[in-house]
C-alpha atoms as a PDB file:
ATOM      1  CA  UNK A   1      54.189 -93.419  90.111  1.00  0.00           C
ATOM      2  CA  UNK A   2      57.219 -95.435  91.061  1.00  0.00           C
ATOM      3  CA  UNK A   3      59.908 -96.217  88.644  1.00  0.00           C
ATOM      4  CA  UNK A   4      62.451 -98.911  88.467  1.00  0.00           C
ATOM      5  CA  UNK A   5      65.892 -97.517  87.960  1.00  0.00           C
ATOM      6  CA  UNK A   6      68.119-100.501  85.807  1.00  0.00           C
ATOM      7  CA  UNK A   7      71.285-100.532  83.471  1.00  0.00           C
ATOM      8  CA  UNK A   8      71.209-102.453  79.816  1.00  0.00           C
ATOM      9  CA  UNK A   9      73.925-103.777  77.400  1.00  0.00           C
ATOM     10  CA  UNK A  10      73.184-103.045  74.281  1.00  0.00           C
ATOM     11  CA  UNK A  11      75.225-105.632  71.819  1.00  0.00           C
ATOM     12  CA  UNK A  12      74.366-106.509  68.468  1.00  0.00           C
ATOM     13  CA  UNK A  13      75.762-109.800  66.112  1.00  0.00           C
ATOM     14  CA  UNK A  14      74.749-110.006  62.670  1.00  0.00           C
ATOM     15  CA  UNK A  15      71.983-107.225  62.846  1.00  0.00           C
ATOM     16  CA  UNK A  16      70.468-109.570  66.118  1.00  0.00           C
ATOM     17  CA  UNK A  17      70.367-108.213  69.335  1.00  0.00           C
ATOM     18  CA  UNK A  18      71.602-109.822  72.513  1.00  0.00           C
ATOM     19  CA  UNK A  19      68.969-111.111  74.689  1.00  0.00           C
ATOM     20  CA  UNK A  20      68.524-113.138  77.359  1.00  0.00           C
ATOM     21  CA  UNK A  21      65.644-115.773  79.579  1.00  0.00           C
ATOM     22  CA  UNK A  22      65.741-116.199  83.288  1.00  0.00           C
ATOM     23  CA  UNK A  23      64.778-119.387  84.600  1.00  0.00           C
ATOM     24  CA  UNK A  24      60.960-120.183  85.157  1.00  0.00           C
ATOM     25  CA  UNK A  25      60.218-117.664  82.861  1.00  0.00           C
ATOM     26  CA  UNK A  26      59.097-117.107  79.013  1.00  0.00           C
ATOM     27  CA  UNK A  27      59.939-113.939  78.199  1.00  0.00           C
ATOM     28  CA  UNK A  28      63.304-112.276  77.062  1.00  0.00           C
ATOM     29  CA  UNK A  29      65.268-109.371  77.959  1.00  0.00           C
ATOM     30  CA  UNK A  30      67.864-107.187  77.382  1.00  0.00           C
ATOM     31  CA  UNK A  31      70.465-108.208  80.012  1.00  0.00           C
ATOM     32  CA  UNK A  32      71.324-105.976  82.924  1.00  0.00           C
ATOM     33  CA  UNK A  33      69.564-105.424  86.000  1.00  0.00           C
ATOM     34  CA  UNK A  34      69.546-102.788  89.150  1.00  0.00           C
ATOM     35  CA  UNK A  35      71.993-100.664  90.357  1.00  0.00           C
ATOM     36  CA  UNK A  36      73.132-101.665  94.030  1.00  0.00           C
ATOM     37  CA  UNK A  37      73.472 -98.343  96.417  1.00  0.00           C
ATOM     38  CA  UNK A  38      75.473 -95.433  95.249  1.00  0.00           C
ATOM     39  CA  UNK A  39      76.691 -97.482  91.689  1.00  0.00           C
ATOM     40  CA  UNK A  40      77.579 -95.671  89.102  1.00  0.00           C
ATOM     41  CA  UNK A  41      75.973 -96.633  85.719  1.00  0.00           C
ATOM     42  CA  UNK A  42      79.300 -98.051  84.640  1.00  0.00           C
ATOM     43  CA  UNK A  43      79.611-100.171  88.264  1.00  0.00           C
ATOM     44  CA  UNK A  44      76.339-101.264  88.420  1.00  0.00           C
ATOM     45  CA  UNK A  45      76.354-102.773  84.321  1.00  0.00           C
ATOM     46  CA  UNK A  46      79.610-104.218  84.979  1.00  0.00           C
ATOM     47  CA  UNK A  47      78.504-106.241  87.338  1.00  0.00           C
ATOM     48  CA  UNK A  48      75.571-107.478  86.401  1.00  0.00           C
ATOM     49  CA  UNK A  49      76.838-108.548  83.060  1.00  0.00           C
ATOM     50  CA  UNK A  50      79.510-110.224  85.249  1.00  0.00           C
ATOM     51  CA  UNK A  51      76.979-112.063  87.091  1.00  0.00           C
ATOM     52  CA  UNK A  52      74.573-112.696  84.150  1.00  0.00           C
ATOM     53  CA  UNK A  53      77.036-113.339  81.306  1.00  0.00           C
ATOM     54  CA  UNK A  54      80.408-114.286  82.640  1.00  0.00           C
ATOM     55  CA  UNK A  55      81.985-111.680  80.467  1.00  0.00           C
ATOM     56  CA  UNK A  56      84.192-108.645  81.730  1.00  0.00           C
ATOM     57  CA  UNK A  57      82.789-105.114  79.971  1.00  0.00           C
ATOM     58  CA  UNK A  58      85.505-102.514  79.030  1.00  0.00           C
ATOM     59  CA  UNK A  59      84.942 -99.831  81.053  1.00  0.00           C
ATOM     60  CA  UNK A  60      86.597 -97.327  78.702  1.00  0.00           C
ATOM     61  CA  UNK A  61      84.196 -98.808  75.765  1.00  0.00           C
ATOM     62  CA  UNK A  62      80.950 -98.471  77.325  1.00  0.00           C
ATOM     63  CA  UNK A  63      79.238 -95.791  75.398  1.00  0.00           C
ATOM     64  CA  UNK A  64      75.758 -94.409  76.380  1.00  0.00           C
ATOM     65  CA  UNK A  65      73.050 -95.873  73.660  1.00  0.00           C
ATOM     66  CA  UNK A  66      69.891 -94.193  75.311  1.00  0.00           C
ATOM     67  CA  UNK A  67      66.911 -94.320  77.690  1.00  0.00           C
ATOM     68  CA  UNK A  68      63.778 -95.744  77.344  1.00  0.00           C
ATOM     69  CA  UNK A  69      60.569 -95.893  79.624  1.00  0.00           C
ATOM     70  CA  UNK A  70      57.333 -98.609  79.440  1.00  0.00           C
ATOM     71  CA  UNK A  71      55.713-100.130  81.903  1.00  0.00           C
ATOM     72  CA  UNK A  72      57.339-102.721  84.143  1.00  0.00           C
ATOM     73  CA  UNK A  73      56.899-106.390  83.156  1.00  0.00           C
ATOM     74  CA  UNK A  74      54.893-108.297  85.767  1.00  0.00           C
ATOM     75  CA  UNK A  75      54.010-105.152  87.734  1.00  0.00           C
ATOM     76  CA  UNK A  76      51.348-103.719  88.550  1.00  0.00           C
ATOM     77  CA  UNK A  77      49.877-100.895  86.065  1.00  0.00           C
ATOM     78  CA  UNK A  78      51.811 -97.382  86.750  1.00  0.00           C
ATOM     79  CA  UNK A  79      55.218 -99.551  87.782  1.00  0.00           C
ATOM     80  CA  UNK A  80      57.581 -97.898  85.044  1.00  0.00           C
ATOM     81  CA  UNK A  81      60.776 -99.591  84.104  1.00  0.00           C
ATOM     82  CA  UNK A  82      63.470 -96.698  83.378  1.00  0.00           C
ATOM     83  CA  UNK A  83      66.272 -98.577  80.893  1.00  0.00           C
ATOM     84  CA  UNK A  84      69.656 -97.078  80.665  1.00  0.00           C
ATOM     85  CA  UNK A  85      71.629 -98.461  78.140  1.00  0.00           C
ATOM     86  CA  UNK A  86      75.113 -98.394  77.071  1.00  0.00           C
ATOM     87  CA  UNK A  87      76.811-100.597  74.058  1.00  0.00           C
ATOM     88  CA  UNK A  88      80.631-101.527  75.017  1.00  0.00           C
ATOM     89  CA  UNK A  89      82.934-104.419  74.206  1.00  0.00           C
ATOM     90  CA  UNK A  90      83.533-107.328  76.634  1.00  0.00           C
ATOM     91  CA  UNK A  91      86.217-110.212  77.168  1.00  0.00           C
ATOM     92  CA  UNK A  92      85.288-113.711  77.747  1.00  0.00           C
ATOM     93  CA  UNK A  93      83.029-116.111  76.018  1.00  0.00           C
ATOM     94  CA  UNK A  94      78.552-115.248  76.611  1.00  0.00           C
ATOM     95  CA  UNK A  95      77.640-117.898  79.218  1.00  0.00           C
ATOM     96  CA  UNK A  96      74.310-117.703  80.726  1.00  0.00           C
ATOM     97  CA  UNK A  97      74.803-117.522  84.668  1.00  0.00           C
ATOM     98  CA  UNK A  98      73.052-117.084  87.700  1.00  0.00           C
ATOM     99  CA  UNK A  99      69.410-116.692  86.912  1.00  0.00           C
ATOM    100  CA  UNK A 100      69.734-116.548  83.190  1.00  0.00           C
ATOM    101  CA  UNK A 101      68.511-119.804  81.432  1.00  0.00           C
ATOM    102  CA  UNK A 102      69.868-119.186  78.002  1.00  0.00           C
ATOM    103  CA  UNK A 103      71.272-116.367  76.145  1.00  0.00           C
ATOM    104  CA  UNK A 104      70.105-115.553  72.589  1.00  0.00           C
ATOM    105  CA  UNK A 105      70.178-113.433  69.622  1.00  0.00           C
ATOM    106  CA  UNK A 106      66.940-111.498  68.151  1.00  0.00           C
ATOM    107  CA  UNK A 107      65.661-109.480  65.344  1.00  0.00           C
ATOM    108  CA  UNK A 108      63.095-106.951  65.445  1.00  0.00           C
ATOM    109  CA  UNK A 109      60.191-109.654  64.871  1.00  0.00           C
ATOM    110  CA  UNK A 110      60.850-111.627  67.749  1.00  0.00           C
ATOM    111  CA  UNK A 111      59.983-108.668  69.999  1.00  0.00           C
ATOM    112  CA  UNK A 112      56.576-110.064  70.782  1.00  0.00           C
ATOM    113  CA  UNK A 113      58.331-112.499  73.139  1.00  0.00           C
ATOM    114  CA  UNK A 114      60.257-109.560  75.213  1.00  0.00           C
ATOM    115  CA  UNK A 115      59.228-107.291  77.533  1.00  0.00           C
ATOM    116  CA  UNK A 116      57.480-103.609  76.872  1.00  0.00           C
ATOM    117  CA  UNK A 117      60.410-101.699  77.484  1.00  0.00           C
ATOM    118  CA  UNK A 118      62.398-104.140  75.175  1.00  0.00           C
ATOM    119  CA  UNK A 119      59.920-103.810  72.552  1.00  0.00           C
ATOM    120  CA  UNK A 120      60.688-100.211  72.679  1.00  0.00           C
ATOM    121  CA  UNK A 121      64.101-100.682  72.310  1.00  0.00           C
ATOM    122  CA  UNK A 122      63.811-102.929  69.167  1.00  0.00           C
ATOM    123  CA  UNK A 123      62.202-100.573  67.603  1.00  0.00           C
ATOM    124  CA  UNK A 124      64.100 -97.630  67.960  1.00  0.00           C
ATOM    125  CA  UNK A 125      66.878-100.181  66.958  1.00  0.00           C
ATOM    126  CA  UNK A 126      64.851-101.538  63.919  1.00  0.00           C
ATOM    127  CA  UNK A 127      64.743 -97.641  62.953  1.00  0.00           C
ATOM    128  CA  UNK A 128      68.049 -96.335  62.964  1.00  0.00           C
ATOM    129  CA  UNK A 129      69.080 -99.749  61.232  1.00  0.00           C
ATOM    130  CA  UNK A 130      70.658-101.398  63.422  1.00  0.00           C
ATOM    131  CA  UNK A 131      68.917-105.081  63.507  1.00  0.00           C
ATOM    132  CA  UNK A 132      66.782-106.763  60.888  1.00  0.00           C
END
């Protein structure tokens, strides 16, 4: 079974979670993405919400949140995603960048448009209280 090793921000606005669309596609996720060589968690998140979001994470606030396992979206059956995710603060103002189309906030119900491993996430979310 091969497993896909990537890095989440968790970040929450008015009980919503933070979510994001690539272009050319329909479904949201969590925004993050794969560690490059020997990152670190902390490197690897950094820089990918650099690249995705144009915002600069604190370091010294990045906090682990959890990991969560489902099967990859778009992958062939027994592809598992393996989400690490970590809240943390950030300076700067959300811009989608790169590949990301638009940036958005979610509650738990509009988990039917994200992927597996997201719906996961919005659940465990949805059940300590944390979105609506």
């Amino acid at each position: 079974m091969k497993e896909i090793d990537k890095l989440a921000l968790i970040d929450f606005r008015n009980r919503k979670i933070l979510s994001t669309r690539s272009k050319a596609k329909n479904t949201y996720y969590i925004p993050g993405g794969k560690r490059e060589g020997n990152e670190s968690d902390e490197d690897a998140l950094i820089r990918e919400i650099k690249e995705e979001l144009s915002v600069d994470l604190d370091r010294n606030s990045l906090k682990f949140f959890g990991v969560f396992k489902a099967q990859a979206h778009g992958q062939a059956e027994g592809i598992i995603v393996k989400m690490t995710c970590y809240t943390g603060t950030y300076t700067g103002e959300l811009q989608a960048n790169s590949e990301i189309a638009e940036i958005v906030w979610l509650e738990h119900k509009d988990k039917i448009n994200s992927s597996p491993v997201d719906n996961i996430i919005f659940d465990y979310c949805k059940e300590k209280g944390l979105i609506d």
